[in-house]
PDB file of N, CA and C in Angstrom:
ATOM      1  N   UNK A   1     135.412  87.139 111.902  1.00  0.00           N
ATOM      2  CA  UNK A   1     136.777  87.251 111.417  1.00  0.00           C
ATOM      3  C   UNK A   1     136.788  86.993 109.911  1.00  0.00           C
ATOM      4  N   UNK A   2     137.501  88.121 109.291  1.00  0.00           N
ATOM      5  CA  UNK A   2     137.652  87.763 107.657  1.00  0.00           C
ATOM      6  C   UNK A   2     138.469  87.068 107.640  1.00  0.00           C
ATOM      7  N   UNK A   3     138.273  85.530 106.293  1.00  0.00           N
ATOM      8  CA  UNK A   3     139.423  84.974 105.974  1.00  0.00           C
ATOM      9  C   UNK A   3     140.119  85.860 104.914  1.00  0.00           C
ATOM     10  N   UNK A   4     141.196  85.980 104.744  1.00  0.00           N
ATOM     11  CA  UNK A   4     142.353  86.883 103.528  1.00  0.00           C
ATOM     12  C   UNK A   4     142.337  85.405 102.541  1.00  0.00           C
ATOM     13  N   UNK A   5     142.057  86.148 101.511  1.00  0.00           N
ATOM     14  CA  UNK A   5     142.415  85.034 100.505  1.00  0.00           C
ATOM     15  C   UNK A   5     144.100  85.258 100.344  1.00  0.00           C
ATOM     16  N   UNK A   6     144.874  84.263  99.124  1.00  0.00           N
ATOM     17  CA  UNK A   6     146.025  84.298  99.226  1.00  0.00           C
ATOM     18  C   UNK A   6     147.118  85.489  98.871  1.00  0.00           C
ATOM     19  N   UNK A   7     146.335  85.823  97.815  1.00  0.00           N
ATOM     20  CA  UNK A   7     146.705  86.757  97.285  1.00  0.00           C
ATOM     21  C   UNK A   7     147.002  88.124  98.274  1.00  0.00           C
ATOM     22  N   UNK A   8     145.943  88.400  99.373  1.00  0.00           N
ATOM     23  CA  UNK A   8     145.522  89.329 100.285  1.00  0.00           C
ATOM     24  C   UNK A   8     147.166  89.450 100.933  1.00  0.00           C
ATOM     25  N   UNK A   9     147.432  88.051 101.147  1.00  0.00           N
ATOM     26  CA  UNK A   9     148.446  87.927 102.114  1.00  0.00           C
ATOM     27  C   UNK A   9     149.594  88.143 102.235  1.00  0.00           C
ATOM     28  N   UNK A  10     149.932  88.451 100.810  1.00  0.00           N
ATOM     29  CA  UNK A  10     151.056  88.562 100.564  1.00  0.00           C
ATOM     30  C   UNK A  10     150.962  89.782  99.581  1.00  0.00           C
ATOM     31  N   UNK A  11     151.904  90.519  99.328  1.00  0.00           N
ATOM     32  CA  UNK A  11     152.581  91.454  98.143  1.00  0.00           C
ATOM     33  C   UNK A  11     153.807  91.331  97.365  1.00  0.00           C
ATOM     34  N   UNK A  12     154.004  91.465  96.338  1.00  0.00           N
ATOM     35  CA  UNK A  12     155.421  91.240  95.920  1.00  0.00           C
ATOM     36  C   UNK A  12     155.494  92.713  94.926  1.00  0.00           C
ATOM     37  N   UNK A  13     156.499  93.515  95.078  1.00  0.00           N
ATOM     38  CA  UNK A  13     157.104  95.099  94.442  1.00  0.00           C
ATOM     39  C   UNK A  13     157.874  94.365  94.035  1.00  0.00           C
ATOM     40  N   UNK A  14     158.113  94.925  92.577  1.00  0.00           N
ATOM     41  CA  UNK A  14     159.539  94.700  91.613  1.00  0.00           C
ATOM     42  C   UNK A  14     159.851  96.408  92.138  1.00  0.00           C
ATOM     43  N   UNK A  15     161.212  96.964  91.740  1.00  0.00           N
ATOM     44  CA  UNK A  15     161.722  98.736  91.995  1.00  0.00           C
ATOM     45  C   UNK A  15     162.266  98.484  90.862  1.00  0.00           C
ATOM     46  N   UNK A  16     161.905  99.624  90.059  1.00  0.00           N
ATOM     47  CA  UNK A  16     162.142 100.351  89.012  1.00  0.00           C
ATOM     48  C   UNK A  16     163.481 100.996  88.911  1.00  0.00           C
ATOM     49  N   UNK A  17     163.959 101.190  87.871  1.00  0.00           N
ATOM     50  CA  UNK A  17     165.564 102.013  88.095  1.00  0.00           C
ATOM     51  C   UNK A  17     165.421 103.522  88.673  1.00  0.00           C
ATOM     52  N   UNK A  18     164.081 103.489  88.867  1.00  0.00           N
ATOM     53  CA  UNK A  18     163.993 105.248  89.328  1.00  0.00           C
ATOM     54  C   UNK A  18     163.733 104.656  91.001  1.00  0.00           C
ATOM     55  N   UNK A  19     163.572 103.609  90.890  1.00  0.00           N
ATOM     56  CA  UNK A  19     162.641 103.322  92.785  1.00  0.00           C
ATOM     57  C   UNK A  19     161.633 103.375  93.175  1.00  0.00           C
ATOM     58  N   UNK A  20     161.043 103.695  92.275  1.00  0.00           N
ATOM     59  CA  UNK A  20     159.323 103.297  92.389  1.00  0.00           C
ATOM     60  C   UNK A  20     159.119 101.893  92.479  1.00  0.00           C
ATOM     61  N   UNK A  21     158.145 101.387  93.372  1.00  0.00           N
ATOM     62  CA  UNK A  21     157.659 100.316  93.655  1.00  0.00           C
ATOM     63  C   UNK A  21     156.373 100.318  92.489  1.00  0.00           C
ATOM     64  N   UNK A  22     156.374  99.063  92.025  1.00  0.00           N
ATOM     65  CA  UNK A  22     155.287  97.961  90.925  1.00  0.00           C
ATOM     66  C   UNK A  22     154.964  97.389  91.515  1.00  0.00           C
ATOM     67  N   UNK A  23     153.654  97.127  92.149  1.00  0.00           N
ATOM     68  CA  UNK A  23     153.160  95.780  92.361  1.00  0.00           C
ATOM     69  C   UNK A  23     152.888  95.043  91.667  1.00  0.00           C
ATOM     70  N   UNK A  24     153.379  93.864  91.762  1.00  0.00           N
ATOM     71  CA  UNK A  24     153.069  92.529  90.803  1.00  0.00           C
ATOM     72  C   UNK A  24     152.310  91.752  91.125  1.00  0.00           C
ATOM     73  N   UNK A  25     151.251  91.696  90.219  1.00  0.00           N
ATOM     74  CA  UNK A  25     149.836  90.017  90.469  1.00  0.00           C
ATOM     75  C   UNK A  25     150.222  89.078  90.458  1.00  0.00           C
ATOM     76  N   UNK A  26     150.266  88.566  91.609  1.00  0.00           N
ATOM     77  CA  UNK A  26     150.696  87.037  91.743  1.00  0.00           C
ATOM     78  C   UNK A  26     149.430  86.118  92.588  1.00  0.00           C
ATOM     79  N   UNK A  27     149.095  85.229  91.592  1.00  0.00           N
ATOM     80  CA  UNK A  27     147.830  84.583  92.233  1.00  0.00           C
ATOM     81  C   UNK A  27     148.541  83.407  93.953  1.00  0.00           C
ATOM     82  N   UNK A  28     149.808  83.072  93.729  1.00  0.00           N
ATOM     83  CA  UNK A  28     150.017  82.122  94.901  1.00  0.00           C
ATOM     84  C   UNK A  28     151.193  82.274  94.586  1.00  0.00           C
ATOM     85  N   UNK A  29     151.880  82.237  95.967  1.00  0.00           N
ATOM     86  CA  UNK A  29     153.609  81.875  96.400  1.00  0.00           C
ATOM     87  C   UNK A  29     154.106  81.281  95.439  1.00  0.00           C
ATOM     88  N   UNK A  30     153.781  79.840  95.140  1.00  0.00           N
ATOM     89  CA  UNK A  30     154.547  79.369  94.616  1.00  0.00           C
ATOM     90  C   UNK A  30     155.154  79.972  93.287  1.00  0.00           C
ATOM     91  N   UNK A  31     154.355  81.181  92.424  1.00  0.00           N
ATOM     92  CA  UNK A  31     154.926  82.008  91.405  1.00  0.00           C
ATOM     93  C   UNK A  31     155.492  82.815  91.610  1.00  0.00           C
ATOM     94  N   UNK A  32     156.033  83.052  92.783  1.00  0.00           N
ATOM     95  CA  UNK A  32     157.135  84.364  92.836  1.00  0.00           C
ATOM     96  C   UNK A  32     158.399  83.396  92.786  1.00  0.00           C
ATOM     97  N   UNK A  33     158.665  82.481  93.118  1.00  0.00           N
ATOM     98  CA  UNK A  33     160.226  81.496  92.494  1.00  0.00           C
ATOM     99  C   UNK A  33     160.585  81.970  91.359  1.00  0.00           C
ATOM    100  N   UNK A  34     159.516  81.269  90.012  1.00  0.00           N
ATOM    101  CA  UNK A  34     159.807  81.875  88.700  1.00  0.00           C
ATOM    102  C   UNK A  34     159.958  83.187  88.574  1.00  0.00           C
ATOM    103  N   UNK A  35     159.911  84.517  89.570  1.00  0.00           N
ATOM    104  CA  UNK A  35     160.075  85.709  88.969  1.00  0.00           C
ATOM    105  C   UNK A  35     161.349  86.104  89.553  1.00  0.00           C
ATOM    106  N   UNK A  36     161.821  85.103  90.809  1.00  0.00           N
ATOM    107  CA  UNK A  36     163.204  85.737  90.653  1.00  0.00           C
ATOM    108  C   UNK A  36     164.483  85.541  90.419  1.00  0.00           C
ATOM    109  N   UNK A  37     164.786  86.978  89.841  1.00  0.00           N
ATOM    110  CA  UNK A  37     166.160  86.698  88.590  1.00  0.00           C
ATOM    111  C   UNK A  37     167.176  87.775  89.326  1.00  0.00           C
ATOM    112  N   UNK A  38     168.464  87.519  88.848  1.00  0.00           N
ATOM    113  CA  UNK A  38     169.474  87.849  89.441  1.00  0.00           C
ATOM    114  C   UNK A  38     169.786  89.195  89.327  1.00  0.00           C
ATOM    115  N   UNK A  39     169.263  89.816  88.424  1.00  0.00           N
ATOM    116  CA  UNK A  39     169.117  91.342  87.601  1.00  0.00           C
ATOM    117  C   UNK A  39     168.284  91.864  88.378  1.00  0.00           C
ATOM    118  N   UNK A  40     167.254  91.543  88.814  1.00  0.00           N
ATOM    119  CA  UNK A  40     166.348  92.807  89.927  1.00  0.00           C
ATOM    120  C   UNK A  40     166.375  92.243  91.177  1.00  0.00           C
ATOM    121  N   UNK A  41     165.338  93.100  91.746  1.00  0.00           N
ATOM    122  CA  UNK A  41     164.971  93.362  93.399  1.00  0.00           C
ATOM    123  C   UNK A  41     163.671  93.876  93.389  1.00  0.00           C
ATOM    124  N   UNK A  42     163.362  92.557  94.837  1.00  0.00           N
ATOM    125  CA  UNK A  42     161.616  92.744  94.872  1.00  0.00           C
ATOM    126  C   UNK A  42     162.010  93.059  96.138  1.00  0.00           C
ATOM    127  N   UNK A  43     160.642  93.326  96.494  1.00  0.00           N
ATOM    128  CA  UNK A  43     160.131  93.407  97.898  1.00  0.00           C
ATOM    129  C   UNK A  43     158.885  92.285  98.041  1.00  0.00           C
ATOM    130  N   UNK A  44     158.678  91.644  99.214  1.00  0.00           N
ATOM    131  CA  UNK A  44     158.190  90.999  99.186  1.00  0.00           C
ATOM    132  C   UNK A  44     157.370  91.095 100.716  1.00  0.00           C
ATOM    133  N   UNK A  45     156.412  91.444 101.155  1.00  0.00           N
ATOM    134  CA  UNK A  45     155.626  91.518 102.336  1.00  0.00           C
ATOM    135  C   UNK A  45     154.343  90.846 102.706  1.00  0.00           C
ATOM    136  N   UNK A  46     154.734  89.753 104.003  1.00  0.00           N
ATOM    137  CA  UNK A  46     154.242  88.950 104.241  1.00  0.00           C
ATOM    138  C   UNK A  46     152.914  89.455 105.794  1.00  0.00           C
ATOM    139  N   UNK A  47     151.955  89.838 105.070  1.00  0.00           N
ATOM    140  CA  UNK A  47     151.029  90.494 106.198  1.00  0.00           C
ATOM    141  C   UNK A  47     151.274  89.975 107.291  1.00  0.00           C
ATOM    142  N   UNK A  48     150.733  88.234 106.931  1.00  0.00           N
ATOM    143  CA  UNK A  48     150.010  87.151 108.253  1.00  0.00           C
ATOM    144  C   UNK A  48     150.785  87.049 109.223  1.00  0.00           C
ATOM    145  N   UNK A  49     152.543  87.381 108.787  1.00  0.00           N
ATOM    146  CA  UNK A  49     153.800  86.842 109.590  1.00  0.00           C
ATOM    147  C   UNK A  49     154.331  88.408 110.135  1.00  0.00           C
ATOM    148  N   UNK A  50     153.531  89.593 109.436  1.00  0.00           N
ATOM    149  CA  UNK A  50     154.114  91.099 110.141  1.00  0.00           C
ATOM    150  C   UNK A  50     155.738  90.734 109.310  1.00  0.00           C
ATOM    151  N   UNK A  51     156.229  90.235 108.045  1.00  0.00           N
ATOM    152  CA  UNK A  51     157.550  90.047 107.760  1.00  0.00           C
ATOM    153  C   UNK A  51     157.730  90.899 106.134  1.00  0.00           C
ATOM    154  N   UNK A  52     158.573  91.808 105.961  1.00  0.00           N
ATOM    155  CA  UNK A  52     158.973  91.968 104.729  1.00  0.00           C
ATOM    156  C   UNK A  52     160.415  91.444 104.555  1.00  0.00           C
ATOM    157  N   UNK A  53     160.475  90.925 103.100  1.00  0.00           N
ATOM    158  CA  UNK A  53     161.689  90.240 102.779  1.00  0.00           C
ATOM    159  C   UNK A  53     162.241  91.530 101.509  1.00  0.00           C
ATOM    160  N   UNK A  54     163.377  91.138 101.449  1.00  0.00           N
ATOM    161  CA  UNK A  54     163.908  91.389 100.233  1.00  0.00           C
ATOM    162  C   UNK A  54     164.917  90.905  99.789  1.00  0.00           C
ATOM    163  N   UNK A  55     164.430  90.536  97.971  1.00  0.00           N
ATOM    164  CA  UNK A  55     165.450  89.489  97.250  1.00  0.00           C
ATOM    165  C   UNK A  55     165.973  90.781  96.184  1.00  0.00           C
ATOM    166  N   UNK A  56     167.641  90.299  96.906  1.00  0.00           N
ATOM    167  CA  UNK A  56     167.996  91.199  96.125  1.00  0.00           C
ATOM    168  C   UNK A  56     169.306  90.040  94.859  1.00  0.00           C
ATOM    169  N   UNK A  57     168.734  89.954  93.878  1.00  0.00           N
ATOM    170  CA  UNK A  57     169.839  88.927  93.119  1.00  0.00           C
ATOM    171  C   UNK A  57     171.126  89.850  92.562  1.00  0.00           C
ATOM    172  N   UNK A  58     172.081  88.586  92.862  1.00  0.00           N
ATOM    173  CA  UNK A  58     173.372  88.687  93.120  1.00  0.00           C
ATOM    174  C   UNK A  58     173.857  89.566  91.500  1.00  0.00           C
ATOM    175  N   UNK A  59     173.155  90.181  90.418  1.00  0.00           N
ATOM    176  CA  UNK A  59     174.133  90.590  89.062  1.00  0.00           C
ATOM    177  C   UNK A  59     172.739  92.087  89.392  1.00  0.00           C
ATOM    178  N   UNK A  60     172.035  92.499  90.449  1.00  0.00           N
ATOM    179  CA  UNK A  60     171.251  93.616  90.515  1.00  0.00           C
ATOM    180  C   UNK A  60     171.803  94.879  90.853  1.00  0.00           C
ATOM    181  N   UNK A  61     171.341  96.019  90.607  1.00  0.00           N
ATOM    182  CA  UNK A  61     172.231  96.878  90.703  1.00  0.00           C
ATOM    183  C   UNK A  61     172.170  97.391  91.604  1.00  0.00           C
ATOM    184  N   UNK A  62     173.417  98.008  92.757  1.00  0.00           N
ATOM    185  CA  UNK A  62     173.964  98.435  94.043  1.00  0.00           C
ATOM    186  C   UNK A  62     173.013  99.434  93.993  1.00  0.00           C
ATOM    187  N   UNK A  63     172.407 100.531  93.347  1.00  0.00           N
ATOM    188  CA  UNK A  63     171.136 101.598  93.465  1.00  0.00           C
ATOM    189  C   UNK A  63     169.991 100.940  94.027  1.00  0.00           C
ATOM    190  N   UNK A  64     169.684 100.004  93.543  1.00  0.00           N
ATOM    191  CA  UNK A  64     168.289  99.287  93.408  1.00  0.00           C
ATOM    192  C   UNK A  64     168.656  98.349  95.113  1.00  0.00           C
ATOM    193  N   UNK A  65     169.431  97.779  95.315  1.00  0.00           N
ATOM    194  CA  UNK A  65     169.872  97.265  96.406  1.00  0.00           C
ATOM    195  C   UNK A  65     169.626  98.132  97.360  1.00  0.00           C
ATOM    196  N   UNK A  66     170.177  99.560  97.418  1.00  0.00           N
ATOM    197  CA  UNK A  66     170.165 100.524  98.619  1.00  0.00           C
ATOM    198  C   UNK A  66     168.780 100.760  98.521  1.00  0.00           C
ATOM    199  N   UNK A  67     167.823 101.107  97.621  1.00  0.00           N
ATOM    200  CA  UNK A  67     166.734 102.028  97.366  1.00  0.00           C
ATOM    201  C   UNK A  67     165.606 100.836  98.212  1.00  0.00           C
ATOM    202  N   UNK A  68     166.377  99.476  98.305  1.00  0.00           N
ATOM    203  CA  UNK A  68     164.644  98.295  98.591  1.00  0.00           C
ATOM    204  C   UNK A  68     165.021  98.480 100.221  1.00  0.00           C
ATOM    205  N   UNK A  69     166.035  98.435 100.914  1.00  0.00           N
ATOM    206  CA  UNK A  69     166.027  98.720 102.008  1.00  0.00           C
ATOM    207  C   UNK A  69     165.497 100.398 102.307  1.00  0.00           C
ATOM    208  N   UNK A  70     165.228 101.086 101.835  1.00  0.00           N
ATOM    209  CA  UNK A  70     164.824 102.171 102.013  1.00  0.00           C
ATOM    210  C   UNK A  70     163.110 102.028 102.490  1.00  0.00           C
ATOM    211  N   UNK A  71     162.610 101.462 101.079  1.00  0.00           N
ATOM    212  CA  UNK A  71     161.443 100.928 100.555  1.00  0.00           C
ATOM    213  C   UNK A  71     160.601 100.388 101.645  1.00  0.00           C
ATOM    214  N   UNK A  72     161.729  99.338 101.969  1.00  0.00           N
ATOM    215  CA  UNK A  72     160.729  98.036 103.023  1.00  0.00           C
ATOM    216  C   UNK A  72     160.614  98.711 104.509  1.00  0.00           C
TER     217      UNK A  72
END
């Protein structure tokens, strides 16, 4: 059995104003707190748990809102 390092385990997408998904390098959980801001929307997919989240902050725009549920 492979162990997944941390990074493995997780993903975090910022969406672009067009809706393209960015993946963002994030060495451990605890640095995706500091990245989220009230102006965008990530996606966030959690292998180990089969869970995708999405933070969508409250001043982000209603496009970008519809487009991450599309996404995830």
């Amino acid at each position: 059995m492979r162990i997944l390092s941390e990074y493995e385990q997780f993903m975090v997408y910022e969406l672009d104003d067009s809706g393209e998904r960015i993946r963002l390098d994030i060495a451990n959980e605890s640095e995706i707190g500091s990245l989220l801001n009230p102006e965008q929307v990530f996606v966030i997919v959690k292998e180990e748990l089969r869970r995708i989240y999405i933070w969508k902050g409250a001043k982000s725009p209603v496009r970008k809102r519809f487009i991450s549920s599309r996404v995830a």
